[in-house]
N, C-alpha and C. Protein backbone atom coordinates (compact mmCIF):
# COMPACT_ATOMS: atom_id res chain seq x y z
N UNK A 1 -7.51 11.89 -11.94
CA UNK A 1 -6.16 12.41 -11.89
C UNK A 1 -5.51 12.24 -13.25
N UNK A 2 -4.71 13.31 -13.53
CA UNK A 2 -4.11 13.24 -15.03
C UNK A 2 -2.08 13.08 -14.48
N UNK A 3 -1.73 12.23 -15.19
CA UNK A 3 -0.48 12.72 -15.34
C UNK A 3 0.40 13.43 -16.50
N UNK A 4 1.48 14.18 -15.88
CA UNK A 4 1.47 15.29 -17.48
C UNK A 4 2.87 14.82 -17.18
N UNK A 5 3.07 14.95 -18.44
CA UNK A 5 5.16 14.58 -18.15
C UNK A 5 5.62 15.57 -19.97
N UNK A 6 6.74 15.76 -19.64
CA UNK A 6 7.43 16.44 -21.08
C UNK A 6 9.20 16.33 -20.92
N UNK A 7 9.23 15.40 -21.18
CA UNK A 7 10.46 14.46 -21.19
C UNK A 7 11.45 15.57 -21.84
N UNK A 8 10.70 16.07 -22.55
CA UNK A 8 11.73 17.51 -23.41
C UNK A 8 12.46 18.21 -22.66
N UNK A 9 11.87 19.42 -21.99
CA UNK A 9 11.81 20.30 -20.47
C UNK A 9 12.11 19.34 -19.11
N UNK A 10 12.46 18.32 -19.01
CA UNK A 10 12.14 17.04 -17.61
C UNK A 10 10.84 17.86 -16.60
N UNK A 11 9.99 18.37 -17.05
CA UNK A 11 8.78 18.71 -16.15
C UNK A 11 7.82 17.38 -15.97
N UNK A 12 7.63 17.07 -14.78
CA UNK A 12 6.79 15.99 -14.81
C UNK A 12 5.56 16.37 -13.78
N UNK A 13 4.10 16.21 -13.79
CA UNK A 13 3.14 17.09 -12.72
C UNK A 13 1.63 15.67 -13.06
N UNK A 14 1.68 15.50 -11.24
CA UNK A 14 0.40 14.99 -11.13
C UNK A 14 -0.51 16.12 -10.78
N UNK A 15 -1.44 15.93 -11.41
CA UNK A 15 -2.91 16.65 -11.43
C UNK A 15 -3.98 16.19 -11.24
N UNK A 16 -4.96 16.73 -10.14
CA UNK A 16 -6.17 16.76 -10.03
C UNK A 16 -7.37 17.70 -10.98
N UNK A 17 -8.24 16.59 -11.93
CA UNK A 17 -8.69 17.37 -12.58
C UNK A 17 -10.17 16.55 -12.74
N UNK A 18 -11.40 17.42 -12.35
CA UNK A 18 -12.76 16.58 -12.58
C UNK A 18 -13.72 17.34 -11.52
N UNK A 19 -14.62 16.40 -11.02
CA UNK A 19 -15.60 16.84 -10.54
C UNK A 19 -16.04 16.19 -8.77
N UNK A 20 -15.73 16.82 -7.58
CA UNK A 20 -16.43 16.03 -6.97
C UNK A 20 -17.78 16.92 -6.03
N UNK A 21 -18.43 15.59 -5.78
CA UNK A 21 -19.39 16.24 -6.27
C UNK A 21 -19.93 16.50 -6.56
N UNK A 22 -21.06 18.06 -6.71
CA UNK A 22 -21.29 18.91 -7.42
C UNK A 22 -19.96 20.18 -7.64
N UNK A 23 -19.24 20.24 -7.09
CA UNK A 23 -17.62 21.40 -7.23
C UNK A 23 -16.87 20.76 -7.94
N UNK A 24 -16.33 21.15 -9.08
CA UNK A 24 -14.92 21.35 -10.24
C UNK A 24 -13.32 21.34 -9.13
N UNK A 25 -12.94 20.44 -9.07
CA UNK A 25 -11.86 19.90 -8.52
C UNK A 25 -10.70 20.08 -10.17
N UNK A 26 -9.70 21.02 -9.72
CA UNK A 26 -8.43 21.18 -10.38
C UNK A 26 -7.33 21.47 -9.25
N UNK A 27 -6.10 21.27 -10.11
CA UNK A 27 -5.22 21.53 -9.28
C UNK A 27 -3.60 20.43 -9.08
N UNK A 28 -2.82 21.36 -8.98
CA UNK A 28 -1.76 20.49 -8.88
C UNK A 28 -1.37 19.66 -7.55
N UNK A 29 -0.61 18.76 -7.73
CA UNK A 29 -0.46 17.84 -6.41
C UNK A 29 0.74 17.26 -6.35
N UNK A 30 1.29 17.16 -7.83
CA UNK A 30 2.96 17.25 -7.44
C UNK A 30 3.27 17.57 -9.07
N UNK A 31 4.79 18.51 -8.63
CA UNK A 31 5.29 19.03 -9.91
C UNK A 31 6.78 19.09 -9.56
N UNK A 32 7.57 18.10 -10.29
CA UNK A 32 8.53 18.01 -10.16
C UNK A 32 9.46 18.28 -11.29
N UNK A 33 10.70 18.73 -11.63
CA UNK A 33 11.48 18.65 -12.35
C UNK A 33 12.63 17.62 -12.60
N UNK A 34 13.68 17.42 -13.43
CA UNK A 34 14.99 17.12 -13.35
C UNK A 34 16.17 17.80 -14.24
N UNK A 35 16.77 17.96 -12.92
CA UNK A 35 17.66 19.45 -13.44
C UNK A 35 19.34 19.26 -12.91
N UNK A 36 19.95 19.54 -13.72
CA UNK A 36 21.62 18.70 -13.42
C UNK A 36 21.77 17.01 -12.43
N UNK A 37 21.20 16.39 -13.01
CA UNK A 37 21.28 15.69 -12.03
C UNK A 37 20.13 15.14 -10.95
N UNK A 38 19.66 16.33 -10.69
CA UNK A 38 19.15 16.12 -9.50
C UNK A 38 17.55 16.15 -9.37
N UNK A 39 16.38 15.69 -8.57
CA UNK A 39 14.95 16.14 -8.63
C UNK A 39 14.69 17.07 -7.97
N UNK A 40 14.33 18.41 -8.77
CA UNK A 40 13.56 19.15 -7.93
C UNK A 40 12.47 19.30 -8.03
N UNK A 41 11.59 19.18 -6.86
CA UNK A 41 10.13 19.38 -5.98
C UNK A 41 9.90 20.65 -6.18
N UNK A 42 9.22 20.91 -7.09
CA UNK A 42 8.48 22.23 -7.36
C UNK A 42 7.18 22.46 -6.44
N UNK A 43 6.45 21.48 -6.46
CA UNK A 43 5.11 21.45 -5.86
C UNK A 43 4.81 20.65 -4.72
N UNK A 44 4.40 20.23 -3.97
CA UNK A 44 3.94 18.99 -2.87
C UNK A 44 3.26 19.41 -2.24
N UNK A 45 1.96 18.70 -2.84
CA UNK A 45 0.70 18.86 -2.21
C UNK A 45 0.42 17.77 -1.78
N UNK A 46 1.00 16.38 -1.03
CA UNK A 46 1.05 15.39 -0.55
C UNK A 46 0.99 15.32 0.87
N UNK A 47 0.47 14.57 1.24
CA UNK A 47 0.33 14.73 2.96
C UNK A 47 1.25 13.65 3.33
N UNK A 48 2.09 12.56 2.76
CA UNK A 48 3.37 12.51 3.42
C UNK A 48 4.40 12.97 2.70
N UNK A 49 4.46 13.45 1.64
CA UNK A 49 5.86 14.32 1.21
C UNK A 49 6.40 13.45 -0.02
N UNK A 50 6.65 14.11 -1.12
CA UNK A 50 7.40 13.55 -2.16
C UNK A 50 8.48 13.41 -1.71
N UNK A 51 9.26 13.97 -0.88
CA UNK A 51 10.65 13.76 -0.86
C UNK A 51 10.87 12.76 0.18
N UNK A 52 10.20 12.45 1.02
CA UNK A 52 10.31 11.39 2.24
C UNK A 52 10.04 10.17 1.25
N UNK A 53 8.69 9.99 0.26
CA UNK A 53 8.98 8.49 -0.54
C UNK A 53 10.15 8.51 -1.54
N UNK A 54 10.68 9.60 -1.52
CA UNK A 54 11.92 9.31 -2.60
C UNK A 54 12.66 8.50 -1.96
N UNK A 55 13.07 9.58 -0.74
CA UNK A 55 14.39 8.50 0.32
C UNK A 55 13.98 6.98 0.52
N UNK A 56 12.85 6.53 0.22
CA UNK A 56 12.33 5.60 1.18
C UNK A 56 12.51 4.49 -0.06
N UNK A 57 12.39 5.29 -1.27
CA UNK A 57 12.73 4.32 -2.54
C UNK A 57 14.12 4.42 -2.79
N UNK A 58 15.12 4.75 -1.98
CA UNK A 58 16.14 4.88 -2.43
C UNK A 58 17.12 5.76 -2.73
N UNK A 59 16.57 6.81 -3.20
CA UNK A 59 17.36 8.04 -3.57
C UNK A 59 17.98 9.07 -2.51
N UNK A 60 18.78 9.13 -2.75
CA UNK A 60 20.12 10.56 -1.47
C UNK A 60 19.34 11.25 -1.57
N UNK A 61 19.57 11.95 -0.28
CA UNK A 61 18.88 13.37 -0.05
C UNK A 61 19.65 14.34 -0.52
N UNK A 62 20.66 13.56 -1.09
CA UNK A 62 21.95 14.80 -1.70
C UNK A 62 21.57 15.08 -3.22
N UNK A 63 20.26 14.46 -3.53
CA UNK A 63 19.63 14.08 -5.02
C UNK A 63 18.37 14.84 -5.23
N UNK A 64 17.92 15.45 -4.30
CA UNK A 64 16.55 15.97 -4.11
C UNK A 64 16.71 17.45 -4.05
N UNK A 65 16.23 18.26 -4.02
CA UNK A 65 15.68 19.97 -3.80
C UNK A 65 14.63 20.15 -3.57
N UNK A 66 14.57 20.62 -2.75
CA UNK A 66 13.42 21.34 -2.37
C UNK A 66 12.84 22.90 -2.74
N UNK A 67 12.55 22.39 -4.00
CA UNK A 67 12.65 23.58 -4.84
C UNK A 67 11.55 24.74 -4.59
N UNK A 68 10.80 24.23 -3.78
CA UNK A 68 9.24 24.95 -3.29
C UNK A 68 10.15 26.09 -2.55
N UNK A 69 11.07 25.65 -1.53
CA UNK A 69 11.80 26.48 -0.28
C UNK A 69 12.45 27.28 -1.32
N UNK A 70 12.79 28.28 -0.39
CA UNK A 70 13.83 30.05 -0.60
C UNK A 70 15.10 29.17 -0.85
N UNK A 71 15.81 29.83 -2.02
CA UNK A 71 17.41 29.15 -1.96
C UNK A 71 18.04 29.54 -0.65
N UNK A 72 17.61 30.50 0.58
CA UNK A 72 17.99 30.79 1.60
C UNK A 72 17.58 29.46 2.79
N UNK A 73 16.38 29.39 2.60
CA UNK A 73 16.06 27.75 3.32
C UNK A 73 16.77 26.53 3.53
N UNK A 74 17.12 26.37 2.08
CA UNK A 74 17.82 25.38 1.32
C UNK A 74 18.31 24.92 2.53
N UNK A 75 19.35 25.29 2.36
CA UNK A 75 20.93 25.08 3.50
C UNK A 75 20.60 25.00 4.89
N UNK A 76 18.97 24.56 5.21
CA UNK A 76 19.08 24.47 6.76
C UNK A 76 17.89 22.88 6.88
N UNK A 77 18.06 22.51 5.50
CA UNK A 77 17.21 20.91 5.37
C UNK A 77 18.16 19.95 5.20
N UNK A 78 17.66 18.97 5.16
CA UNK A 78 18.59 17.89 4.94
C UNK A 78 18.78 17.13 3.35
N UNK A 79 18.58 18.05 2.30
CA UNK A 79 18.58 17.92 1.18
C UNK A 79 19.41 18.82 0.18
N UNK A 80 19.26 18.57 -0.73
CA UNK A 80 20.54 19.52 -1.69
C UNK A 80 19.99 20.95 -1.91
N UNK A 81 20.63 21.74 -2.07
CA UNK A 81 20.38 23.13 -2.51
C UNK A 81 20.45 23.75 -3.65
N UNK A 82 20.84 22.76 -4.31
CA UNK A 82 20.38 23.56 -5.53
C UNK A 82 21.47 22.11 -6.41
């Protein structure tokens, strides 16, 4: 696993990258941003959820996006919209 971060842009992305195997394993697994304030979840390829260990470390759900979802979605989770 690689981690990529660019503090410049606030893009931050865990990656799967190697071999298992004999098959070439790539691929993203979480890609998150930070954007006014707030984290948005670009990616979650996690099987319990980036945004459930956020809350769980602490952070409002009024702090999170679910940036994967339709800005139409948004407004029917329990997290910020933008």
């Amino acid at each position: 696993m690689s981690f990529i971060r660019d503090p410049v842009s606030d893009n931050y992305q865990l990656m799967i990258i190697g071999w298992m195997d004999q098959e070439r394993v790539y691929g993203s697994i979480i890609h998150s941003t930070l954007h006014n304030g707030k984290i948005w979840i670009q990616h979650d390829g996690t099987e319990d959820g980036l945004a459930e260990r956020l809350v769980a470390a602490g952070v409002p759900k009024s702090d999170i996006v679910l940036g994967f979802q339709s800005p139409f979605k948004r407004q029917f989770t329990e997290f910020a919209v933008g």
